[in-house]
C-alpha atoms as a PDB file:
ATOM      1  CA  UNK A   1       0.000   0.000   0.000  1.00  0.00           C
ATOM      2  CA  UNK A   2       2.685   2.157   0.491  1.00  0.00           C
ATOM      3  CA  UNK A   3       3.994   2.535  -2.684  1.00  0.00           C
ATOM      4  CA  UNK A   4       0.312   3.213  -3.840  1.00  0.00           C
ATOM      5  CA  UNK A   5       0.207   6.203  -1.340  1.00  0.00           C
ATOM      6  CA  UNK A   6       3.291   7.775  -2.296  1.00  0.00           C
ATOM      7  CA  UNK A   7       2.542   7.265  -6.127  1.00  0.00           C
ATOM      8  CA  UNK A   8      -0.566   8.926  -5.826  1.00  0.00           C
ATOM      9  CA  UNK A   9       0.819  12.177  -3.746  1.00  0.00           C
ATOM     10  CA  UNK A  10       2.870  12.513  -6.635  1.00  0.00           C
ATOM     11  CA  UNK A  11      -0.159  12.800  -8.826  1.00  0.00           C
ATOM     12  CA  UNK A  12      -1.826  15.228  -6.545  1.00  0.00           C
ATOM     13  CA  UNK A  13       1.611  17.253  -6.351  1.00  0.00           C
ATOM     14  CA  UNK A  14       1.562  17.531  -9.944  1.00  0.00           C
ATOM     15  CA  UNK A  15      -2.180  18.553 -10.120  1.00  0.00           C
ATOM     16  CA  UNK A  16      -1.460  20.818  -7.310  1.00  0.00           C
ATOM     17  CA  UNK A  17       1.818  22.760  -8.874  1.00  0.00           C
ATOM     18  CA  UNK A  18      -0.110  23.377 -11.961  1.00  0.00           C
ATOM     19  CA  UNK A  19      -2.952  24.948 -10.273  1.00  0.00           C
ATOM     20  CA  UNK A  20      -0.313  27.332  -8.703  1.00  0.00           C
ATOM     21  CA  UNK A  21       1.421  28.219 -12.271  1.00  0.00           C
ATOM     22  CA  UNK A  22      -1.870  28.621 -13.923  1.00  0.00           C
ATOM     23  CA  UNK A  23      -2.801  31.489 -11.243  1.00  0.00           C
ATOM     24  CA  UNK A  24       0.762  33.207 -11.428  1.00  0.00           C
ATOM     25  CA  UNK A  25       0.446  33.117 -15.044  1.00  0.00           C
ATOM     26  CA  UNK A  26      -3.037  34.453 -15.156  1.00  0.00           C
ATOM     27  CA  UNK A  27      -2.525  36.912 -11.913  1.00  0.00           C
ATOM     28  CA  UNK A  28      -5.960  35.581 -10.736  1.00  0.00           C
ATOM     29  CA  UNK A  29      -5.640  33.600  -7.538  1.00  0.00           C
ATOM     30  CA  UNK A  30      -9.337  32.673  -6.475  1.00  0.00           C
ATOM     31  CA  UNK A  31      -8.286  29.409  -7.217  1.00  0.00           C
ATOM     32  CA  UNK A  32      -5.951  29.627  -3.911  1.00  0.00           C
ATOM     33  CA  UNK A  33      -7.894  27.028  -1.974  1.00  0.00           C
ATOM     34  CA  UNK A  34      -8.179  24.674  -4.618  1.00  0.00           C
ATOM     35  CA  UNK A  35      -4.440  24.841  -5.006  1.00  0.00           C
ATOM     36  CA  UNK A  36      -4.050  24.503  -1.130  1.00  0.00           C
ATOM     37  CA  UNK A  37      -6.461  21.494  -0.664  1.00  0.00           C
ATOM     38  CA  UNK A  38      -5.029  19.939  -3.900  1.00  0.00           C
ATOM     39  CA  UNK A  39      -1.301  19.654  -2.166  1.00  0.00           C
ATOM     40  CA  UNK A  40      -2.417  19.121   1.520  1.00  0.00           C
ATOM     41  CA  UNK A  41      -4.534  17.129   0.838  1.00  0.00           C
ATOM     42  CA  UNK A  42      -3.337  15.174  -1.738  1.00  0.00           C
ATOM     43  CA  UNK A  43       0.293  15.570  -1.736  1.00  0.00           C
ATOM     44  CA  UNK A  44       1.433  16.078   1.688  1.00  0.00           C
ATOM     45  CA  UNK A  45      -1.287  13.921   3.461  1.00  0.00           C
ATOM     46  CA  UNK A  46      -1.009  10.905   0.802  1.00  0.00           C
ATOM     47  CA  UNK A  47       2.541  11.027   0.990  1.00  0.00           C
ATOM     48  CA  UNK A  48       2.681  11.305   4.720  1.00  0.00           C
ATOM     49  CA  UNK A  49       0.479   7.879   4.544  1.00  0.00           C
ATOM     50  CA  UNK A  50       2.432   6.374   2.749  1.00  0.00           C
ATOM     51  CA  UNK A  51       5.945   6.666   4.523  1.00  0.00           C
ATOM     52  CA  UNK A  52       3.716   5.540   7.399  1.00  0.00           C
ATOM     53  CA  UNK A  53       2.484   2.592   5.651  1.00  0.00           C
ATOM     54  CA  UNK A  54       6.362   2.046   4.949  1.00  0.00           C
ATOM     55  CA  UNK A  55       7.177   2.418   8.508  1.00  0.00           C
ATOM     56  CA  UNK A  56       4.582   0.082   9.809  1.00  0.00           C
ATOM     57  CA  UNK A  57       4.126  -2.270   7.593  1.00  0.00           C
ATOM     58  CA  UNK A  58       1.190  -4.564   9.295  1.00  0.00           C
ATOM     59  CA  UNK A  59      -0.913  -1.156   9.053  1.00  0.00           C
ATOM     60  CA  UNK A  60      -0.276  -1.276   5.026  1.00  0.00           C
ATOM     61  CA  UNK A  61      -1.648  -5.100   5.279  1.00  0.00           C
ATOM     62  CA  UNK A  62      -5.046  -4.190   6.893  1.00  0.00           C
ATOM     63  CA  UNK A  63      -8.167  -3.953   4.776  1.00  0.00           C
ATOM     64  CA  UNK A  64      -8.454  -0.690   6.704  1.00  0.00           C
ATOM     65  CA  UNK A  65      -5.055   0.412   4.425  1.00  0.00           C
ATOM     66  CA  UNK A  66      -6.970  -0.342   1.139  1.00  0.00           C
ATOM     67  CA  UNK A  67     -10.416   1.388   2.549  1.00  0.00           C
ATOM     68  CA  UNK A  68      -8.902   5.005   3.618  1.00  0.00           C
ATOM     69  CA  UNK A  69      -6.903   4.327  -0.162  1.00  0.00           C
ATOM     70  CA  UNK A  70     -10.031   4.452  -1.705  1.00  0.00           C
ATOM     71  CA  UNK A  71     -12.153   6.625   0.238  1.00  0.00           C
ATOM     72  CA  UNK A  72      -9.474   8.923  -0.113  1.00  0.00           C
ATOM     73  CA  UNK A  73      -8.963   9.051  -3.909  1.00  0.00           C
ATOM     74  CA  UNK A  74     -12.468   8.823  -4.861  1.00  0.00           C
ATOM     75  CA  UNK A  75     -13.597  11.889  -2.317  1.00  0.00           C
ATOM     76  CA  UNK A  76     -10.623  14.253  -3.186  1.00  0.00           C
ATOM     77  CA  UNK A  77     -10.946  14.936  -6.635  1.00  0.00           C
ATOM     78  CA  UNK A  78     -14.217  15.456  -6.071  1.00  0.00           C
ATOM     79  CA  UNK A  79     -13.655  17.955  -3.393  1.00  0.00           C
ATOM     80  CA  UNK A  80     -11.233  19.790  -5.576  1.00  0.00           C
ATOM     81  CA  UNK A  81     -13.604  19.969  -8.214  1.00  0.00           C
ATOM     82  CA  UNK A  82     -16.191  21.434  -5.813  1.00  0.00           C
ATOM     83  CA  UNK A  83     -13.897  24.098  -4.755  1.00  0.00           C
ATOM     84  CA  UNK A  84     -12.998  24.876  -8.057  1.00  0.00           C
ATOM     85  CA  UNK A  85     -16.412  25.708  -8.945  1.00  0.00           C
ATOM     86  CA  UNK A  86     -17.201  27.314  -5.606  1.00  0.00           C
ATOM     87  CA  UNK A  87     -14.675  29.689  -5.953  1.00  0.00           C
ATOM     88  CA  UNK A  88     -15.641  29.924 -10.045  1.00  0.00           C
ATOM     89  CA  UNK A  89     -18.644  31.589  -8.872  1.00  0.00           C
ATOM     90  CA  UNK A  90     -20.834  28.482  -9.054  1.00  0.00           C
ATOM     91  CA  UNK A  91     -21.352  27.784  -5.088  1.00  0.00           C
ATOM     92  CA  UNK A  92     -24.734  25.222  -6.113  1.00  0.00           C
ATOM     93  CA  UNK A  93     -22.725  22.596  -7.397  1.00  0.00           C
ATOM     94  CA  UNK A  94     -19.817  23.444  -6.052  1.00  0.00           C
ATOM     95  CA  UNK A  95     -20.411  23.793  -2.383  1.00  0.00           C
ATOM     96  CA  UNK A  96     -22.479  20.169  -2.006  1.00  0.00           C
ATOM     97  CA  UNK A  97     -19.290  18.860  -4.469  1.00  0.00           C
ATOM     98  CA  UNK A  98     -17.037  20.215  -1.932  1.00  0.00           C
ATOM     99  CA  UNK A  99     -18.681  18.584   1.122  1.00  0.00           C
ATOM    100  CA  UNK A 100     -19.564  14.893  -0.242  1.00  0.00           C
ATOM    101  CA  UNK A 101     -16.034  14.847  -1.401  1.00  0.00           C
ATOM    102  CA  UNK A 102     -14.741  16.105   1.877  1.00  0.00           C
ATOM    103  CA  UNK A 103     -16.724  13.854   3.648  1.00  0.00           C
ATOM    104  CA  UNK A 104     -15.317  10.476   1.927  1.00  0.00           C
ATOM    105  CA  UNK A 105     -12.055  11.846   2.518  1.00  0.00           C
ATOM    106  CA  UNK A 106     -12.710  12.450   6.156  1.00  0.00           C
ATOM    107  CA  UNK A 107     -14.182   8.896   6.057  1.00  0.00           C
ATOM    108  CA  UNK A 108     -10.781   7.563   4.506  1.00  0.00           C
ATOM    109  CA  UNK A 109      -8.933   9.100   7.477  1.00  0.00           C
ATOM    110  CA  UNK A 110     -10.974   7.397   9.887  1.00  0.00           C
ATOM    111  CA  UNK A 111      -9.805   4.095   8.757  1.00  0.00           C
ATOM    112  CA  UNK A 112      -6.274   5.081   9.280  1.00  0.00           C
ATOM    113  CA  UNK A 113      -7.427   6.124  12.699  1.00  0.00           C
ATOM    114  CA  UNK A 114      -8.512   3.250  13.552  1.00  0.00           C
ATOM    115  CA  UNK A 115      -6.166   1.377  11.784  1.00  0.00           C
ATOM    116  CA  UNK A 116      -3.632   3.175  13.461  1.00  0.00           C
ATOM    117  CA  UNK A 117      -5.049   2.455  16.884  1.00  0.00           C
ATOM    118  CA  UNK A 118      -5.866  -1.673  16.630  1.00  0.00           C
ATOM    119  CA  UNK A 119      -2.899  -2.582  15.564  1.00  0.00           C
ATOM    120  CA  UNK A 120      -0.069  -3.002  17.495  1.00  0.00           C
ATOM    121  CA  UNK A 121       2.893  -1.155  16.497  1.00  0.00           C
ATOM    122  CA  UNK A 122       5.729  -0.846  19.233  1.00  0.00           C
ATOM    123  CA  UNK A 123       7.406  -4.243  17.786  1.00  0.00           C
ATOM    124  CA  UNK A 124       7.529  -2.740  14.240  1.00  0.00           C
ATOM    125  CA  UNK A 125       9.837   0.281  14.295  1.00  0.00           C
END
């Protein structure tokens, strides 16, 4: 699973740094959040799974693992493309976009939380 994670914040890091050239090229920057969420939440917080995935590798093992995976990647790109269109001036799609997608993502976080807390991982490090 690891490897997954971290090839996937790579994606996101790439989706994110274009975001952040195509509103220095275009001096508009009401896509800020978009390009904030897009990194943080894909970039940084995928690849931040990942290494600890690497770390502990029972954790990577766990169905839990594969669930936040998924939960995670299906929610954020829709939560990007809700802010996107929020802050595009169209908050009636954009705004519910923004929450379902949210919302999966949060969900994918809470299997890492309780991944994170059933499995016992003082004999791993």
């Amino acid at each position: 699973m690891a490897i997954n994670f971290i090839r996937i914040a790579v994606v996101y890091a790439i989706i994110g740094i274009g975001i952040g050239i195509y509103m220095a090229a275009s001096h508009s920057f009401l896509q800020r959040d978009t390009h904030a969420h897009a990194n943080l939440l894909g970039w940084v917080s995928l690849a931040l799974s990942g290494l600890i995935y690497q770390v502990f590798p029972a954790l990577g093992n766990h169905v839990l693992a594969k669930a936040h995976f998924w939960l995670h990647n299906l929610g954020l790109p829709v939560t990007i493309v809700g802010i996107a269109l929020l802050y595009d001036g169209n908050p009636t799609v954009g705004e519910p976009l923004a929450g379902i997608g949210s919302s999966v993502v949060a969900l994918g976080f809470l299997a890492l939380l309780i991944n994170v807390f059933r499995t016992p991982l003082s004999d791993q490090v």
